[in-house]
Protein backbone atom coordinates (compact mmCIF):
# COMPACT_ATOMS: atom_id res chain seq x y z
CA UNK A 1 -29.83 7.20 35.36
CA UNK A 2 -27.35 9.90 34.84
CA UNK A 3 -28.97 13.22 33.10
CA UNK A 4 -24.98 14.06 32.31
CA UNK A 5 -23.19 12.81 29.50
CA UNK A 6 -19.76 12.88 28.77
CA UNK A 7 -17.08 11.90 26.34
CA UNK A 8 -13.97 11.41 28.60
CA UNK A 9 -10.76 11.77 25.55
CA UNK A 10 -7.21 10.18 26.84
CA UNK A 11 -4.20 12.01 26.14
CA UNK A 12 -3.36 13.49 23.04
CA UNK A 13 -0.02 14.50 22.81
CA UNK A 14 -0.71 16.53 19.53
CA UNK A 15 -2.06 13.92 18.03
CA UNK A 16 -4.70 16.32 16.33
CA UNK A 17 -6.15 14.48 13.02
CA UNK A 18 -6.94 11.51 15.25
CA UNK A 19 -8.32 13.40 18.04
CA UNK A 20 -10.57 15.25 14.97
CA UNK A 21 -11.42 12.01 13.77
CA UNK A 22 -12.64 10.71 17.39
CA UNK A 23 -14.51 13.27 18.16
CA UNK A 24 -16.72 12.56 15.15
CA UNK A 25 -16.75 9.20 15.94
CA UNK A 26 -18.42 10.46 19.16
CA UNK A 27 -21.26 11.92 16.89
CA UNK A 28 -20.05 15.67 17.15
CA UNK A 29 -20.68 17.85 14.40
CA UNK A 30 -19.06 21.45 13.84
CA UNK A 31 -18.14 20.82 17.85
CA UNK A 32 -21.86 20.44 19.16
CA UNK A 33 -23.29 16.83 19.53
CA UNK A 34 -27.10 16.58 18.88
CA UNK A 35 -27.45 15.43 21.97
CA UNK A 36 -26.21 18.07 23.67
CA UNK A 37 -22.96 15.86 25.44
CA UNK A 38 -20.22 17.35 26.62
CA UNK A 39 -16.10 16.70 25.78
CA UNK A 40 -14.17 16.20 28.25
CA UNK A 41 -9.60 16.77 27.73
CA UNK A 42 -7.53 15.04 30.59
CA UNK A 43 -4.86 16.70 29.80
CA UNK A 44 -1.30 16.61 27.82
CA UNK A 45 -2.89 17.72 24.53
CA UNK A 46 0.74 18.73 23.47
CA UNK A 47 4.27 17.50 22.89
CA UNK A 48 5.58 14.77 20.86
CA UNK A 49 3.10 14.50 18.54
CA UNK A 50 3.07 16.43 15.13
CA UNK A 51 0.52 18.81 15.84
CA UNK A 52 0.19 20.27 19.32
CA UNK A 53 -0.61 24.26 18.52
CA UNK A 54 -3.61 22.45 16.13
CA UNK A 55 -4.28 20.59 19.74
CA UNK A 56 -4.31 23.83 21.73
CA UNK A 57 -6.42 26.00 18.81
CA UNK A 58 -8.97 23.13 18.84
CA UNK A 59 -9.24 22.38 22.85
CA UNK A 60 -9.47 26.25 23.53
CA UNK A 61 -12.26 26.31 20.67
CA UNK A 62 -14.58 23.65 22.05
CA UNK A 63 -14.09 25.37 25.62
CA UNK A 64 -14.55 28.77 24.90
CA UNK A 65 -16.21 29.24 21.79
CA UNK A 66 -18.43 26.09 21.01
CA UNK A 67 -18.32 25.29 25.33
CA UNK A 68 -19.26 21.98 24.68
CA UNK A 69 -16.04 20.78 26.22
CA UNK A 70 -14.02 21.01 29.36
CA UNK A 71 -10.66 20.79 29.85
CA UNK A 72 -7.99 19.42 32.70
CA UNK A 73 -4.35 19.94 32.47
CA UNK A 74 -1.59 17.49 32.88
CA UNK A 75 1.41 17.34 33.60
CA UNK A 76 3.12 18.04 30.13
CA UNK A 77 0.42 20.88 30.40
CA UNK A 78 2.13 22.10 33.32
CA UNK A 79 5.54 22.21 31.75
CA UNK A 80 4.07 24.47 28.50
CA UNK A 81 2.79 26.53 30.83
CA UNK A 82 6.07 27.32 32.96
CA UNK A 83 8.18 27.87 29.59
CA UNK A 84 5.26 30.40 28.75
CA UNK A 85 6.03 31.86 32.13
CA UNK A 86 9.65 31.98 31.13
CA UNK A 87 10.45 29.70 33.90
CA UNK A 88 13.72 27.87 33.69
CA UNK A 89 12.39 24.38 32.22
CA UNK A 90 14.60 21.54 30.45
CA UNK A 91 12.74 21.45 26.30
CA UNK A 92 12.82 17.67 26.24
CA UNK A 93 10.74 14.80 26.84
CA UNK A 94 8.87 16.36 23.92
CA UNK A 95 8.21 20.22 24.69
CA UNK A 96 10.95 20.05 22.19
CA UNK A 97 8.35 19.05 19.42
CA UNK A 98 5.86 22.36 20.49
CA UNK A 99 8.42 24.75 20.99
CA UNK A 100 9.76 23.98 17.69
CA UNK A 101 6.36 24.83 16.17
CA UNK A 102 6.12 27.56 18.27
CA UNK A 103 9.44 29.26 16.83
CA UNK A 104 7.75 28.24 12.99
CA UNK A 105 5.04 31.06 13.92
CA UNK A 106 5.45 34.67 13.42
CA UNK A 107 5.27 36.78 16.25
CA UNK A 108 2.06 37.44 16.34
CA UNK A 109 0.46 34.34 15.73
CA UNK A 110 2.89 33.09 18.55
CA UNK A 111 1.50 35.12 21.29
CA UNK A 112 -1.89 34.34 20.05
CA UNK A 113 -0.95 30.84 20.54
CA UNK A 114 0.02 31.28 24.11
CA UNK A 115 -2.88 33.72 24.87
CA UNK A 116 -4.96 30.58 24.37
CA UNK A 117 -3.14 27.83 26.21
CA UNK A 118 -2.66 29.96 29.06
CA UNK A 119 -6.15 31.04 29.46
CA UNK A 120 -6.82 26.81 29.06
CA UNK A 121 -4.07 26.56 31.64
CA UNK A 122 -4.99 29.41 34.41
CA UNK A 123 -8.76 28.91 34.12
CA UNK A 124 -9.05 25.34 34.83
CA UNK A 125 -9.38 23.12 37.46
CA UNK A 126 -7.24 20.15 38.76
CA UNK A 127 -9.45 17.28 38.67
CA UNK A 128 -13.08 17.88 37.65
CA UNK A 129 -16.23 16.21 39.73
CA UNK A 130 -18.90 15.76 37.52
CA UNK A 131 -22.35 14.63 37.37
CA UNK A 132 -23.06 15.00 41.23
CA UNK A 133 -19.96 13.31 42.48
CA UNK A 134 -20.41 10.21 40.67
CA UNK A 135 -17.13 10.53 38.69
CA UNK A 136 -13.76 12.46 38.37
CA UNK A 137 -11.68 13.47 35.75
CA UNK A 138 -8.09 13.50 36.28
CA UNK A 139 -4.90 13.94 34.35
CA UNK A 140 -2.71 11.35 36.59
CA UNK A 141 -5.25 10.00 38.59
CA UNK A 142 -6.57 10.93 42.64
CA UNK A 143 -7.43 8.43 45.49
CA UNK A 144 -10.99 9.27 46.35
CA UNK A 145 -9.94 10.38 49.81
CA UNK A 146 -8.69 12.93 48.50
CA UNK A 147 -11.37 14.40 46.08
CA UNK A 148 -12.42 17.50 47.48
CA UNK A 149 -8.91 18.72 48.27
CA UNK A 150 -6.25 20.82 46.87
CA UNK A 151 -2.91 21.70 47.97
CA UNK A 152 0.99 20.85 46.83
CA UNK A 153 0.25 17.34 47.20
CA UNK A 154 -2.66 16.78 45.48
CA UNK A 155 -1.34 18.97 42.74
CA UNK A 156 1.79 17.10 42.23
CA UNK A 157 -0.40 13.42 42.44
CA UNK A 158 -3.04 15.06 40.17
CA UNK A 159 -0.54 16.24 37.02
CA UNK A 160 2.48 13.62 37.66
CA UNK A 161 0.83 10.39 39.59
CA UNK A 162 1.86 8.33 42.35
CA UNK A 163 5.97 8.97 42.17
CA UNK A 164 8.12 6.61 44.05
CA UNK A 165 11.16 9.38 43.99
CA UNK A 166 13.20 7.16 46.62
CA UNK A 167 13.59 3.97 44.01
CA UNK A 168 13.75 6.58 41.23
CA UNK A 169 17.58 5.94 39.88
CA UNK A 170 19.20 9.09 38.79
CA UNK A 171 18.64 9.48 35.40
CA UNK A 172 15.83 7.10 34.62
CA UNK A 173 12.35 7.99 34.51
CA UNK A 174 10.41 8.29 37.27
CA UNK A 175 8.86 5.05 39.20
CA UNK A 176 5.47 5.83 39.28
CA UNK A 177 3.34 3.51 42.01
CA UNK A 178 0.17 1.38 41.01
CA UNK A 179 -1.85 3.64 43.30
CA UNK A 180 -5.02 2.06 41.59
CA UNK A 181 -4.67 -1.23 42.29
CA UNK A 182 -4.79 -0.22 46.40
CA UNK A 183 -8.15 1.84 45.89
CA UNK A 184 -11.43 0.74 47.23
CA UNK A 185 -14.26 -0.97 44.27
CA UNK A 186 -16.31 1.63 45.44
CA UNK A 187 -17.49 5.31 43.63
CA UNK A 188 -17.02 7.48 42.10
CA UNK A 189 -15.61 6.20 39.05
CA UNK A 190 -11.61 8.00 38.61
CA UNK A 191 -10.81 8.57 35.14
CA UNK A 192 -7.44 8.87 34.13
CA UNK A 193 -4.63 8.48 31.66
CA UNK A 194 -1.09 9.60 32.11
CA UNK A 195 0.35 5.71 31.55
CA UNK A 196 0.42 4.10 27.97
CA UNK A 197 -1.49 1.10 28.35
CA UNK A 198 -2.57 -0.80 25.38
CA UNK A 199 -5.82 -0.69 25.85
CA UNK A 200 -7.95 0.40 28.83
CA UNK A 201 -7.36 -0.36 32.23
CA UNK A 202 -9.97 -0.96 34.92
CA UNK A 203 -9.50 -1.62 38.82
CA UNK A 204 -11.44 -0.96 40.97
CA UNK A 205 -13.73 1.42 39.60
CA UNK A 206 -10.69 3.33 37.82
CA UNK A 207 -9.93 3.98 33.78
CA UNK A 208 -6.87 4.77 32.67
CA UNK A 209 -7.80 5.70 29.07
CA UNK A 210 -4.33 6.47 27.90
CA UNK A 211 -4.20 4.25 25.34
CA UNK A 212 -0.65 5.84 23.49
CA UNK A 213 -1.84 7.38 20.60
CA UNK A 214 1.44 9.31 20.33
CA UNK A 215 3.56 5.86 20.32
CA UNK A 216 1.74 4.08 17.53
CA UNK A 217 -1.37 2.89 19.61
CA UNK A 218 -4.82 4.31 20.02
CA UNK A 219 -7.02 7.05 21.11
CA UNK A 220 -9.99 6.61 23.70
CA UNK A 221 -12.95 8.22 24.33
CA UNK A 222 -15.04 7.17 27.43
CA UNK A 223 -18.56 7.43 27.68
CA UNK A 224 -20.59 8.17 30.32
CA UNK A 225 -23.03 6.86 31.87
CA UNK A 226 -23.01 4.08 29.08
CA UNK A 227 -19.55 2.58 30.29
CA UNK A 228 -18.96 1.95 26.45
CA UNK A 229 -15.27 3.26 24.85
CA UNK A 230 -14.72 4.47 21.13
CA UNK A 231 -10.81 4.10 19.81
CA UNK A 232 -9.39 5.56 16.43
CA UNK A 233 -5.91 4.25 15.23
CA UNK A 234 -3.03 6.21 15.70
CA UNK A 235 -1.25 7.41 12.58
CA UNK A 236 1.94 7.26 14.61
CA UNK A 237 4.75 4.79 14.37
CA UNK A 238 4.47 1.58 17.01
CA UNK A 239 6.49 1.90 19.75
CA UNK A 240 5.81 -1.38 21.94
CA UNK A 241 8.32 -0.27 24.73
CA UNK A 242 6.07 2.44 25.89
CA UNK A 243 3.34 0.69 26.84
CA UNK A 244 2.75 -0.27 30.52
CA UNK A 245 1.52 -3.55 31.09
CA UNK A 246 0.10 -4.57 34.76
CA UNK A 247 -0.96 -8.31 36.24
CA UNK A 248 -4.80 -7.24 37.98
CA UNK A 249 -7.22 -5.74 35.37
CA UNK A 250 -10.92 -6.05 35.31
CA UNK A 251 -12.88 -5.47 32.41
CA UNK A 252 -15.58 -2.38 32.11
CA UNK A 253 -18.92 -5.15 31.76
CA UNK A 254 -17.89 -6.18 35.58
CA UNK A 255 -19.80 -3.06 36.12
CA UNK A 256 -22.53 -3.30 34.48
């Protein structure tokens, strides 16, 4: 039995009262659990939701300050952190949302704001391996051949997923491939998020525990080694179109 144990959160897109509220669900208290278990962020904790500098206070509190909580960035993650660079980057697909609270701050409290993210950003790693090997955190996912590497690759897969650029149509979003579904049953567990699904999806020993909370659905913790989830309800409007939906899905009790 695992002498680790983590709470695995799905992306929160700013969605800070409901990521608040799930992490007391969890049983933390003033940031610490009693039992001394560790968060752990998978990334794209800003954009589109109403509250993403909230996000980025509270993430860079429970890493730094309270370090009962690590962090992973993703690939909305990746675009805050270019625009802080002052890197030529399009403000849509909902940096719009934190750059417009960004502009609401005073000087300042702006570059405090960035101080933080940035440090988040610079100081963290791609995917995390925890508890010996026996599972990896992700933003977008990895195939477990690759654990253990790095490169422009395995960056791109790790923030973005498996993009199918060639039957990408101009102007649409990106195709993105169901890399899971060709992965060995076999450990570590991957978890994930990235996708909307409406609730979580296993294959083969992966969890993608995006579960929309920004579009009206839910958030999800994972917990390990239990294999048991914890949702809150998303304060957000529904939006049922951005939800994935996918024919081959197992359920977590297959593994137990």
């Amino acid at each position: 039995m695992s002498e680790q144990f983590y709470d695995i959160i799905g992306d929160t897109h700013g969605c800070y009262e409901e990521c608040l509220q799930l992490i007391r669900t969890c049983g933390y208290k003033n940031g610490i659990h009693p039992e001394n278990r560790t968060l752990v962020f998978i990334g794209d904790i800003t954009d589109r939701g109403p509250d993403s500098l909230q996000m980025i206070n509270l993430v860079h509190w429970l890493v730094y300050e309270r370090k009962t909580a690590l962090y992973v960035p993703g690939n909305h993650c990746n675009k805050l952190y270019r625009y802080f660079k002052g890197n030529r980057v399009v403000i849509n697909h909902g940096l719009e949302t934190t750059v417009a609270e960004l502009h609401a701050l005073s000087q300042d409290e702006n570059q405090l704001i960035k101080r933080k993210f940035m440090q988040l950003y610079e100081q963290s790693s791609l995917y995390l391996v925890l508890d010996h090997g026996n599972v990896v955190c992700s933003h977008a996912g990895i195939k477990r051949q690759d654990i253990g590497k790095n490169g422009r690759q395995i960056q791109s897969f790790v923030l973005y997923g498996d993009v199918d650029h060639q039957s990408t149509k101009k102007g649409q979003p990106p195709i993105r491939r169901d890399w899971a579904l060709n992965e060995k049953r076999t450990m570590p567990w991957v978890i994930y998020g990235h996708t909307p699904v409406i609730s979580p999806r296993v294959v083969n020993a992966t969890i993608n525990i995006d579960t929309g909370c920004v579009f009206g659905g839910k958030l999800t913790a994972f917990h390990y080694p239990e294999l048991t989830f914890s949702t809150v309800s998303s304060n957000q409007p529904l939006q049922v179109d951005k939800f994935n939906s996918y024919e081959h899905e197992e359920t977590i009790d297959d593994y137990k």
